[in-house]
N, C-alpha and C. Protein backbone atom coordinates (compact mmCIF):
# COMPACT_ATOMS: atom_id res chain seq x y z
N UNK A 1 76.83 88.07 122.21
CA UNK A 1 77.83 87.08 121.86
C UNK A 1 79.14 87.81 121.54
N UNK A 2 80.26 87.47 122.50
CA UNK A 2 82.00 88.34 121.93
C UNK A 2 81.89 87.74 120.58
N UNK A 3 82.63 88.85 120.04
CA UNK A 3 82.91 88.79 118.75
C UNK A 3 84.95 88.07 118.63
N UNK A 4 84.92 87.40 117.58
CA UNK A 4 85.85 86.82 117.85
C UNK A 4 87.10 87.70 116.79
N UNK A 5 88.27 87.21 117.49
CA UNK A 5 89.52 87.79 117.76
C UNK A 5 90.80 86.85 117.54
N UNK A 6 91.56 87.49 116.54
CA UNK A 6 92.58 86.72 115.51
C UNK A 6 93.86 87.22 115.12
N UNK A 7 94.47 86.12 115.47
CA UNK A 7 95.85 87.25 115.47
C UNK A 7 96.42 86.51 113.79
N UNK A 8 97.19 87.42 113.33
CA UNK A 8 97.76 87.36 112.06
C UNK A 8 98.43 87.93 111.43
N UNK A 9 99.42 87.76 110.09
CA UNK A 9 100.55 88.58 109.48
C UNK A 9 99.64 89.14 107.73
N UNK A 10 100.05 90.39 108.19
CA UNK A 10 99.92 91.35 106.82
C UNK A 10 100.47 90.65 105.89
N UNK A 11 99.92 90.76 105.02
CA UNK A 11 100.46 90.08 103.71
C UNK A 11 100.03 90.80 102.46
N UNK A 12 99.44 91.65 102.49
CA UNK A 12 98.69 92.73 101.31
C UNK A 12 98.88 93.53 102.24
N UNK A 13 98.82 95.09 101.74
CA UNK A 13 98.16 96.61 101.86
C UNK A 13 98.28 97.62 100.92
N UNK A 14 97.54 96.75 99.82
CA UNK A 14 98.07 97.61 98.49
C UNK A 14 96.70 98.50 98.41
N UNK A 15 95.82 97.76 98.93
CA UNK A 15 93.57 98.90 98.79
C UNK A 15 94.31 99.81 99.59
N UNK A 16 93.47 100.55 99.35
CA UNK A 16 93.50 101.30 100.30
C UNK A 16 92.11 101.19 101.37
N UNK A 17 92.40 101.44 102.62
CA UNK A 17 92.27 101.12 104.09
C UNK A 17 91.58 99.77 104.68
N UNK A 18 92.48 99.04 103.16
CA UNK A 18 92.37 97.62 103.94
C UNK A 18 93.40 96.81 103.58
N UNK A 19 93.35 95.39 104.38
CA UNK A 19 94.82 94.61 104.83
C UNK A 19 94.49 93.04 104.60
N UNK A 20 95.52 92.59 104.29
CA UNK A 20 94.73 91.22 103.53
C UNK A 20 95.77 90.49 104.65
N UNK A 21 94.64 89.73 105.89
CA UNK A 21 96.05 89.10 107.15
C UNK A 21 95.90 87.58 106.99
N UNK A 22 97.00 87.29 106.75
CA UNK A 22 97.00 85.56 106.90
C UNK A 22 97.27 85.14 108.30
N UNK A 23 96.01 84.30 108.65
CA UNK A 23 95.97 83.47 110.23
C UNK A 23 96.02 82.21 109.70
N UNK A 24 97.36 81.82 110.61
CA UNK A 24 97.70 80.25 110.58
C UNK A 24 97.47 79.68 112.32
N UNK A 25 96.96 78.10 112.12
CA UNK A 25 96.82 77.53 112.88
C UNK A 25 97.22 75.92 112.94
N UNK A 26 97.24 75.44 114.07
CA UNK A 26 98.36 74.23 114.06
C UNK A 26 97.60 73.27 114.30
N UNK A 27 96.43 72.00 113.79
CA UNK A 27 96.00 70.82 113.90
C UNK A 27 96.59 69.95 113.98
N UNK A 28 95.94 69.24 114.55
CA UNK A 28 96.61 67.65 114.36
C UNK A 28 96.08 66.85 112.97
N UNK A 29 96.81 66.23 112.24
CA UNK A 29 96.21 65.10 111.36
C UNK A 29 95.55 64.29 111.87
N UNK A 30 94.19 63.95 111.19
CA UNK A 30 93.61 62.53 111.44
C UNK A 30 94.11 61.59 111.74
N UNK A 31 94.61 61.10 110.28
CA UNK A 31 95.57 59.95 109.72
C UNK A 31 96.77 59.72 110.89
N UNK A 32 97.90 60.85 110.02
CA UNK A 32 98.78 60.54 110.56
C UNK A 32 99.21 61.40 111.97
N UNK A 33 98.15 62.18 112.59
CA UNK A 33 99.03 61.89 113.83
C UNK A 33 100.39 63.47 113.85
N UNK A 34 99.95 63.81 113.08
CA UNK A 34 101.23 65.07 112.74
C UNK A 34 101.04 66.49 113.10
N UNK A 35 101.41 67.10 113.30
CA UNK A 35 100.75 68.56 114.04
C UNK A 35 101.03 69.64 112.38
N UNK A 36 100.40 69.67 111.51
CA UNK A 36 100.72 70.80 110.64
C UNK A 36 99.23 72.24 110.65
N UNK A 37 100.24 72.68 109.70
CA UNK A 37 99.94 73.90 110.07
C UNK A 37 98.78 74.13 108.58
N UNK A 38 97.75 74.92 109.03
CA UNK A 38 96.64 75.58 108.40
C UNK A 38 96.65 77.12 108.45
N UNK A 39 96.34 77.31 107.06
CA UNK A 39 96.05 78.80 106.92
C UNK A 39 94.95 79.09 106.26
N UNK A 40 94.49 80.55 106.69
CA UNK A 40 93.36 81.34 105.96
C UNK A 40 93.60 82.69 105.68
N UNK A 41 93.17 83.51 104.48
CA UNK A 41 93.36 84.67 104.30
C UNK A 41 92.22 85.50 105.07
N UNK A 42 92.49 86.50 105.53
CA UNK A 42 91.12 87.25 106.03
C UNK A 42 91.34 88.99 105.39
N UNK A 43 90.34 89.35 104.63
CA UNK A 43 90.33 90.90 104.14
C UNK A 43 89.97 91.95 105.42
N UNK A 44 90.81 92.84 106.11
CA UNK A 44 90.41 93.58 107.11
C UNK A 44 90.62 94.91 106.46
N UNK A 45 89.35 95.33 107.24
CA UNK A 45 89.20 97.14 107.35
C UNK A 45 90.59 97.94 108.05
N UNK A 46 91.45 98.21 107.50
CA UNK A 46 92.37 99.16 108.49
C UNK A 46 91.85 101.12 108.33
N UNK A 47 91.24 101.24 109.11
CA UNK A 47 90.55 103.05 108.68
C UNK A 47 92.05 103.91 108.50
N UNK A 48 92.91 103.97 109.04
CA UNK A 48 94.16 105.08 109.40
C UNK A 48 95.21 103.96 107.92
N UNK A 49 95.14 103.08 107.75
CA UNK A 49 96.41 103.15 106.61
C UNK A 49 97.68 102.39 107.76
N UNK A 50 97.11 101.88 108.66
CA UNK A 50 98.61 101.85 110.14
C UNK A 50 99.37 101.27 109.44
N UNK A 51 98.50 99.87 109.12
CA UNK A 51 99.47 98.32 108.98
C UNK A 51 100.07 98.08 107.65
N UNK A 52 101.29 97.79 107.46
CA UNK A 52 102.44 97.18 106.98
C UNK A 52 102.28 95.65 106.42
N UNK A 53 103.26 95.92 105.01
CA UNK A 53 103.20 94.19 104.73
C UNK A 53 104.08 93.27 105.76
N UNK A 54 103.94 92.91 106.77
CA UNK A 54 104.62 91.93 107.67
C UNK A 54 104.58 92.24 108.32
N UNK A 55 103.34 92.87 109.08
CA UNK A 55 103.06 93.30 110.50
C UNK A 55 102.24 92.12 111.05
N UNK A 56 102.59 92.06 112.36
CA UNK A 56 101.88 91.21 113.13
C UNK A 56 100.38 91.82 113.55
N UNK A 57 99.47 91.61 113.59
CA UNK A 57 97.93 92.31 113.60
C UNK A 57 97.16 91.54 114.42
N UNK A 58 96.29 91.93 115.25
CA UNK A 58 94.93 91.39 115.45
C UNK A 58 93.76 91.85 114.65
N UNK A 59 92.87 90.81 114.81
CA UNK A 59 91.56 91.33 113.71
C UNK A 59 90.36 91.08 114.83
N UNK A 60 89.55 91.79 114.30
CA UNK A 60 87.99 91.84 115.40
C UNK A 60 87.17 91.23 113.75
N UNK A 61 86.20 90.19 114.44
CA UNK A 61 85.01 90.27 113.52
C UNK A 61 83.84 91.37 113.85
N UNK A 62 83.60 92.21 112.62
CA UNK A 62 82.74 93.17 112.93
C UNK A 62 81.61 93.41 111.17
N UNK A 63 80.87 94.20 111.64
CA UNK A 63 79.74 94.29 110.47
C UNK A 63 80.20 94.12 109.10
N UNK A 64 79.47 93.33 107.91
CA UNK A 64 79.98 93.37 106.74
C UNK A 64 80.10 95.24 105.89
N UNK A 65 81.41 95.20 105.64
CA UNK A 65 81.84 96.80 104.90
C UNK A 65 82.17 96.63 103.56
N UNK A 66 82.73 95.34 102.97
CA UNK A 66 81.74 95.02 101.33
C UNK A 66 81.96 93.58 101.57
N UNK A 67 81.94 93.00 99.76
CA UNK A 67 81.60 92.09 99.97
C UNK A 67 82.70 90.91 100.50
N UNK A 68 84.02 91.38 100.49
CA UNK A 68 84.56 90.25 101.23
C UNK A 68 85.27 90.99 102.72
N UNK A 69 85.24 92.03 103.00
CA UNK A 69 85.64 92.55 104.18
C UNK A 69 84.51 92.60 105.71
N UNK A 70 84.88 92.08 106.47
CA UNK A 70 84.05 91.62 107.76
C UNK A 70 84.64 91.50 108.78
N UNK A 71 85.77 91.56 108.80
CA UNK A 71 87.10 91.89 109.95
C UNK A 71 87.63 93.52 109.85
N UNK A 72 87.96 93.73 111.30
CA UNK A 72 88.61 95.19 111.37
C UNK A 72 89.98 94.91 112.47
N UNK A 73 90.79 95.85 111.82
CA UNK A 73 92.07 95.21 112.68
C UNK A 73 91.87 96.22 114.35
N UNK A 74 92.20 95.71 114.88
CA UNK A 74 91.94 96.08 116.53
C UNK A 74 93.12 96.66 116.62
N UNK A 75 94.63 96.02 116.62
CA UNK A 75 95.71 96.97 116.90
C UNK A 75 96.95 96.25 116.28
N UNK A 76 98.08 96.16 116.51
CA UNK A 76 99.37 95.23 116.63
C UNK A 76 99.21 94.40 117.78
N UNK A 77 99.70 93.35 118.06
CA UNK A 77 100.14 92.69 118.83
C UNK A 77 100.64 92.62 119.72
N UNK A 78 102.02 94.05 119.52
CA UNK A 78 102.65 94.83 120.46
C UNK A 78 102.04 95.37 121.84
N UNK A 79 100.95 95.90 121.20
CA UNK A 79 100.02 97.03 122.17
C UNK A 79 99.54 95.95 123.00
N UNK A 80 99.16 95.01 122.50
CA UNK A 80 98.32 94.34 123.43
C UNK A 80 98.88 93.36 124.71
């Protein structure tokens, strides 16, 4: 089964070799019919220290490394 893949903005990198990325996404309302926007925080493994507070990131879901880290960042956005 691919493991799934998330793009998102740094918003922490104070741990060290990890990155706290907020992924937002755009639903529609039930109700009303409105396109707003949803967010989630995700704790990622960065091993090298790369990423920046306001970097654009992708994240891989990969093996649990404690208890709230389970994402590893794959690269920038750039690269890809």
């Amino acid at each position: 089964m691919p493991k799934r893949i998330l793009q998102g903005t740094v918003v922490s990198d104070a741990c060290d070799k990890s990155v706290v990325v907020l992924v937002e996404r755009r639903v529609k309302h039930p109700v009303f019919k409105k396109i707003v926007r949803k967010s989630s925080k995700f704790m990622a493994h960065d091993e090298n220290n790369a990423s920046k507070k306001g970097d654009v990131v992708r994240i891989q879901e990969c093996r649990p490394i404690s208890k709230r880290k389970t994402w590893e960042v794959v690269g920038d956005s750039a690269e890809a």
